[in-house]
Protein backbone atom coordinates (compact mmCIF):
# COMPACT_ATOMS: atom_id res chain seq x y z
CA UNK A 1 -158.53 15.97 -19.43
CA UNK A 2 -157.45 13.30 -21.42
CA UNK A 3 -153.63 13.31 -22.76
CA UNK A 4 -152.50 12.32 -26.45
CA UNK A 5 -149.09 10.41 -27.26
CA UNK A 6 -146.77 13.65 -26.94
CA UNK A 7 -148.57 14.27 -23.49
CA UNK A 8 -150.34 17.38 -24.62
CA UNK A 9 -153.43 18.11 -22.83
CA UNK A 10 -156.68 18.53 -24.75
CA UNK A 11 -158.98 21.14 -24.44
CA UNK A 12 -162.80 21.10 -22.87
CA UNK A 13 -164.30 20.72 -26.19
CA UNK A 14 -161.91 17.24 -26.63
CA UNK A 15 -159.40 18.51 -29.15
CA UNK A 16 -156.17 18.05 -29.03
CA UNK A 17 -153.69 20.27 -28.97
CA UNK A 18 -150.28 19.30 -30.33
CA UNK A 19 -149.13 22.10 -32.13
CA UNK A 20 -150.48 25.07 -29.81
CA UNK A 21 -149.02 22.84 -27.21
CA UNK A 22 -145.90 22.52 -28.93
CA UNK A 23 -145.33 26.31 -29.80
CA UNK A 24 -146.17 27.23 -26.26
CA UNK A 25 -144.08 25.11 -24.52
CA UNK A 26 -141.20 25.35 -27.03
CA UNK A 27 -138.99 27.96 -24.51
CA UNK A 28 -139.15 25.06 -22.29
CA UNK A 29 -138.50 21.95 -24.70
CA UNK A 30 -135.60 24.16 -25.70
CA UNK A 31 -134.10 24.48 -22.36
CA UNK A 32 -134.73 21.02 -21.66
CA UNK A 33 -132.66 19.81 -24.50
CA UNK A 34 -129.72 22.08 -23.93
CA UNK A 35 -129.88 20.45 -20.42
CA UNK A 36 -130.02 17.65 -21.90
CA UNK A 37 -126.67 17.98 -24.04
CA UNK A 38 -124.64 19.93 -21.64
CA UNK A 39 -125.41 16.63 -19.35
CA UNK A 40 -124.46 14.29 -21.85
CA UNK A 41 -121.13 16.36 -22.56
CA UNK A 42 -120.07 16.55 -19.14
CA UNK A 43 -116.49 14.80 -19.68
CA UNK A 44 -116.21 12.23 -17.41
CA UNK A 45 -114.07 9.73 -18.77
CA UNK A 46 -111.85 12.37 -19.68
CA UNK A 47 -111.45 14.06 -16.55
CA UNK A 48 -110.71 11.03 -14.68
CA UNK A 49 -108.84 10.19 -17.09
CA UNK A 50 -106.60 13.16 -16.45
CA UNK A 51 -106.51 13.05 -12.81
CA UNK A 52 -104.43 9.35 -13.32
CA UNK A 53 -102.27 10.76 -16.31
CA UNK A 54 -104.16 9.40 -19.12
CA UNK A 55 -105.11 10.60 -21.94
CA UNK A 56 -108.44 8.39 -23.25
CA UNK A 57 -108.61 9.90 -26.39
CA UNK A 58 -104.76 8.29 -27.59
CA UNK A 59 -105.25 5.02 -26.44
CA UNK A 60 -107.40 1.90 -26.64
CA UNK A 61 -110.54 2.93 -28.91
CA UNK A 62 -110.04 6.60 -28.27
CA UNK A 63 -113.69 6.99 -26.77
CA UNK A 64 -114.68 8.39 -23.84
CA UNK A 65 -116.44 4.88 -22.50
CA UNK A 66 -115.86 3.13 -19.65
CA UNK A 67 -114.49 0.42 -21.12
CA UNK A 68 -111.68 2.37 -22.65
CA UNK A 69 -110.83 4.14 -18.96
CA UNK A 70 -111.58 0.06 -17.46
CA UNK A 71 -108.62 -0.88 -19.47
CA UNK A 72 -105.97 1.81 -19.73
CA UNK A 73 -106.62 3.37 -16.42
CA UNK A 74 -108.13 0.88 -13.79
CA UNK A 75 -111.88 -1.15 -12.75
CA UNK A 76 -112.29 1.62 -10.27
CA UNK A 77 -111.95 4.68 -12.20
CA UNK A 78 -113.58 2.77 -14.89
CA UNK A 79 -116.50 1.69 -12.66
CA UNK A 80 -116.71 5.53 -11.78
CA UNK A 81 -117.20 6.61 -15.33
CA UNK A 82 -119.67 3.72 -16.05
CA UNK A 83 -122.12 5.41 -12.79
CA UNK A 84 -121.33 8.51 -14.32
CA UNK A 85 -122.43 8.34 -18.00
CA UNK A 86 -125.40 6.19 -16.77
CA UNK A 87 -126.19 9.04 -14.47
CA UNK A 88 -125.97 11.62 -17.08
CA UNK A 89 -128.84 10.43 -18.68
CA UNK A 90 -130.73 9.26 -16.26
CA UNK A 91 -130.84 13.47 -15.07
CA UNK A 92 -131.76 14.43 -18.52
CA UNK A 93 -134.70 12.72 -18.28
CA UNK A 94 -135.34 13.68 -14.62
CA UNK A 95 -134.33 17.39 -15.58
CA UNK A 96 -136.62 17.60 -18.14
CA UNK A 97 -139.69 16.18 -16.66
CA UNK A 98 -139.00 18.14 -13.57
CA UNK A 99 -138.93 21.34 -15.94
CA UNK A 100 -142.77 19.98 -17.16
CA UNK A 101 -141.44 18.00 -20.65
CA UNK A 102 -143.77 15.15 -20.73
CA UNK A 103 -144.71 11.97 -23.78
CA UNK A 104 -142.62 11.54 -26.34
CA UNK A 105 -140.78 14.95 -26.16
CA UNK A 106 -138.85 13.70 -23.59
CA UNK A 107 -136.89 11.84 -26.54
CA UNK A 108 -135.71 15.25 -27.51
CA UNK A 109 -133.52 15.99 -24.45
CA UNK A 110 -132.74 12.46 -24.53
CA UNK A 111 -131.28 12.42 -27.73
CA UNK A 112 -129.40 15.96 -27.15
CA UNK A 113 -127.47 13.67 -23.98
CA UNK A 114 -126.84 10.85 -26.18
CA UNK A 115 -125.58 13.71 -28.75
CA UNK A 116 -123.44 15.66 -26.35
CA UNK A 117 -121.60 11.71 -25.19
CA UNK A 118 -120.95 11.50 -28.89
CA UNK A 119 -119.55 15.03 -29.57
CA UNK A 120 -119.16 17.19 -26.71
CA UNK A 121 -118.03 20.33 -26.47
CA UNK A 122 -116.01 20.65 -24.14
CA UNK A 123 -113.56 18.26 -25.45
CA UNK A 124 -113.90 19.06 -29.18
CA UNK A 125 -116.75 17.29 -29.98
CA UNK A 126 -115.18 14.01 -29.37
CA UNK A 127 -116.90 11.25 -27.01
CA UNK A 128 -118.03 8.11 -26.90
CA UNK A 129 -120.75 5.46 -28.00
CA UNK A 130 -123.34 6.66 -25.82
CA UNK A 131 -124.37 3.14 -24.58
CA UNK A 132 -124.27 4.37 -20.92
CA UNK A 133 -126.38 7.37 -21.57
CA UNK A 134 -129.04 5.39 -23.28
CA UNK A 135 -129.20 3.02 -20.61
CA UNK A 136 -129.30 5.81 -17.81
CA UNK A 137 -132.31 7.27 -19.87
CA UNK A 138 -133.74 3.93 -20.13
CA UNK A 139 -133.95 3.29 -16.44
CA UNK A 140 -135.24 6.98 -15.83
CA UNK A 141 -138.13 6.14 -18.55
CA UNK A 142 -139.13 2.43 -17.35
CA UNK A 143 -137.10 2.23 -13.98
CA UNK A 144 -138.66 -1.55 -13.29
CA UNK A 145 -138.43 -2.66 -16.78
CA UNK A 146 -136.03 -0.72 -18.17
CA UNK A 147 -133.44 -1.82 -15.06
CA UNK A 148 -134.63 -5.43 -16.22
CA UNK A 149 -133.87 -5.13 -20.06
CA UNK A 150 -130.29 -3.33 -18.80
CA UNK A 151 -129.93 -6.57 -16.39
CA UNK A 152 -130.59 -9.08 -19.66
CA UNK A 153 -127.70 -6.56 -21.40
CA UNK A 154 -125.43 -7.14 -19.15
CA UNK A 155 -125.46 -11.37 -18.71
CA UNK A 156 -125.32 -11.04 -22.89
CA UNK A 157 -121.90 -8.74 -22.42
CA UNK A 158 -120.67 -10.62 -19.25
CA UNK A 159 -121.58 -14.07 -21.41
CA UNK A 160 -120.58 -13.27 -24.79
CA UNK A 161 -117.24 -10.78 -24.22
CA UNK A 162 -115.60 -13.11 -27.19
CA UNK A 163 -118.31 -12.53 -29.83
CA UNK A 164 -118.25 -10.72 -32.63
CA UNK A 165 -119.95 -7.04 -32.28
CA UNK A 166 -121.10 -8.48 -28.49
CA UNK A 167 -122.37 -4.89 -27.45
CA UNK A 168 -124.41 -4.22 -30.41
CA UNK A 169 -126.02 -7.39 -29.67
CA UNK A 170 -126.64 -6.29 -26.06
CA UNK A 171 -128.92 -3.38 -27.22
CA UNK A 172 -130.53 -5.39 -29.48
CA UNK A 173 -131.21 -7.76 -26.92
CA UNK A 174 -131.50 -5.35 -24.01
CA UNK A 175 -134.06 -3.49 -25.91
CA UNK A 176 -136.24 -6.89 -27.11
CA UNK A 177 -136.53 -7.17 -23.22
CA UNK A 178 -137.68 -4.03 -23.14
CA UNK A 179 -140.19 -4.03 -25.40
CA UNK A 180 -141.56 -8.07 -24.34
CA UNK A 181 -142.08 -6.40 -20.84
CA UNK A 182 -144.38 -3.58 -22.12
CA UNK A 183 -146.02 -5.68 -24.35
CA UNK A 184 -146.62 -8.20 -21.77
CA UNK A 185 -147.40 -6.06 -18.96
CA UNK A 186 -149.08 -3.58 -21.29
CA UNK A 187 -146.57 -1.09 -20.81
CA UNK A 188 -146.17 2.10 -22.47
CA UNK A 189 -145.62 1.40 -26.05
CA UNK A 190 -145.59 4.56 -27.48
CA UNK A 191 -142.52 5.50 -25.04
CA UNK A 192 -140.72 2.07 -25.51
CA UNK A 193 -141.00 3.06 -29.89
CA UNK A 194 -139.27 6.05 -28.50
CA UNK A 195 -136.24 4.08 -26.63
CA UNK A 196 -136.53 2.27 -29.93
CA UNK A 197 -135.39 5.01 -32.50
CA UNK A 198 -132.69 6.26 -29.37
CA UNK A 199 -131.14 2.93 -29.58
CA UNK A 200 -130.86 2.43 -33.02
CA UNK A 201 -129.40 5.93 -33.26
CA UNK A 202 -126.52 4.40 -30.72
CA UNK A 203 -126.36 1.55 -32.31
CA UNK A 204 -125.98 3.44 -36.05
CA UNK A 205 -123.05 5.07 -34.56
CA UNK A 206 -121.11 2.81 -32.86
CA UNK A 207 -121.68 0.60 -36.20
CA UNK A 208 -120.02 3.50 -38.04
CA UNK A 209 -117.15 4.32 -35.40
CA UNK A 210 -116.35 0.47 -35.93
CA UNK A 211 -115.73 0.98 -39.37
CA UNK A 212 -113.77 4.33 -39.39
CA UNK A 213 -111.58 2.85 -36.87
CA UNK A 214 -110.83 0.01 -39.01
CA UNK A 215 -110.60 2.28 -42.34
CA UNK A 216 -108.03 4.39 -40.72
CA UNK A 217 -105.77 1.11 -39.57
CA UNK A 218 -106.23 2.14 -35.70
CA UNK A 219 -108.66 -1.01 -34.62
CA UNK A 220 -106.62 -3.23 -32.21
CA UNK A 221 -108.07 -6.29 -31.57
CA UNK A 222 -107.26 -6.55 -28.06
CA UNK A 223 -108.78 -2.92 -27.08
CA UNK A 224 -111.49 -2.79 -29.79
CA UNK A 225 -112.29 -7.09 -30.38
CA UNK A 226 -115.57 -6.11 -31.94
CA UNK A 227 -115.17 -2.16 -32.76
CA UNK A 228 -117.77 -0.82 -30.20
CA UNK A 229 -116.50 0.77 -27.25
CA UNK A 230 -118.82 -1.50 -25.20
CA UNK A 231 -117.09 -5.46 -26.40
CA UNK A 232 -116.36 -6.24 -22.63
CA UNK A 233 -117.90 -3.12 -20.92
CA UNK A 234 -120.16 -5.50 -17.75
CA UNK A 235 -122.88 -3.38 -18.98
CA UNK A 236 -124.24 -3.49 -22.59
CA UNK A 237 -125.63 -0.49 -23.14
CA UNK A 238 -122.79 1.04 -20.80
CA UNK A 239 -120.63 3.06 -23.25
């Protein structure tokens, strides 16, 4: 039977579905996106953090990115926390297609991991960007093209660690790759749109955090040059 965008099934007579769909598989979405968030809060940065005698939250940026943990605690624990908060959303796409979320519901428990980075709760609701997250989900979405578009990210951040806002750039160039590929290769468009509204989410944030930062007269230019936890992070959407 033929699917529709939000992967839906439709029945013999060729109707689709979406809202009996919807309603019957809500238990599921639900869990799914609670997965999702608890994944996305799992407090990496901060644990590791910890374990050197660091506190991330009162120094650098105050985020929970690998950048900040890359520069106040070391490249290897820093490196760690990168793999980690890539990881985390890479499983909350894996999780939730393995628990039978399919389309464009997967952005749903996607967003809930970028949400729990941002304000988890088991730190009290503080976090990070989220660029890591979004590029784990990326990869677990388009692994050939989205591991190309993080790739492109990265030589912007590696190349351009001086600009201004350098890691807001990276998504925006990061996800232009993404979205030549599909249209190239005839990709999934409706999913890249999807990566689409994730990443501007991130990048709305991390645009905001920039400016509380430097409202409250805690930006440092040599731990926040551009504002975004991600200005020298070797991956751009790694925060």
């Amino acid at each position: 039977m033929p699917y529709n965008l939000f992967g839906e099934v439709s029945n013999e007579k060729g109707q689709v579905t979406i809202l009996g769909g919807l309603f019957s598989d809500m238990p599921t979405l639900f869990v799914a996106t609670l997965i999702g968030y608890v994944l996305g809060a799992l407090p990496i940065a901060s644990y590791i953090g910890k374990r050197h005698g660091v506190d991330v939250f009162s120094v650098g940026t105050g985020l929970t990115g690998a950048s900040n943990v890359r520069r106040h605690v070391g490249n290897l624990p820093g490196g760690f926390v990168l793999l980690g908060d890539i990881g985390k959303g890479a499983l909350a796409i894996i999780v939730a297609k393995l628990l039978g979320v399919s389309g464009l519901w997967l952005m749903i428990p996607a967003g809930a991991a970028i949400i729990g980075h941002w304000r988890s709760v088991f730190t009290g609701f503080r976090g990070g960007d989220g660029m890591a997250t979004l590029a784990g989900i990326i990869i677990a979405v388009f692994p050939v093209f989205g591991f190309a578009a993080v790739v492109v990210s990265t030589i912007i951040s590696l190349g351009g660690q001086k600009m201004p806002y350098s890691s807001l750039l990276n998504v925006v160039f990061g996800y232009s790759t993404l979205m030549a590929l599909n249209l190239t290769y005839y990709g999934d468009m409706v999913m890249t749109m999807g990566i689409g509204i994730l990443s501007a989410m991130v990048l709305v944030y991390a645009t905001f955090g920039h400016f509380r930062r430097r409202r409250r007269g805690d930006w440092n230019e040599l731990d926040d040059p551009e504002g975004s936890e991600g200005a020298t992070e070797p991956t751009s959407l790694g925060q």
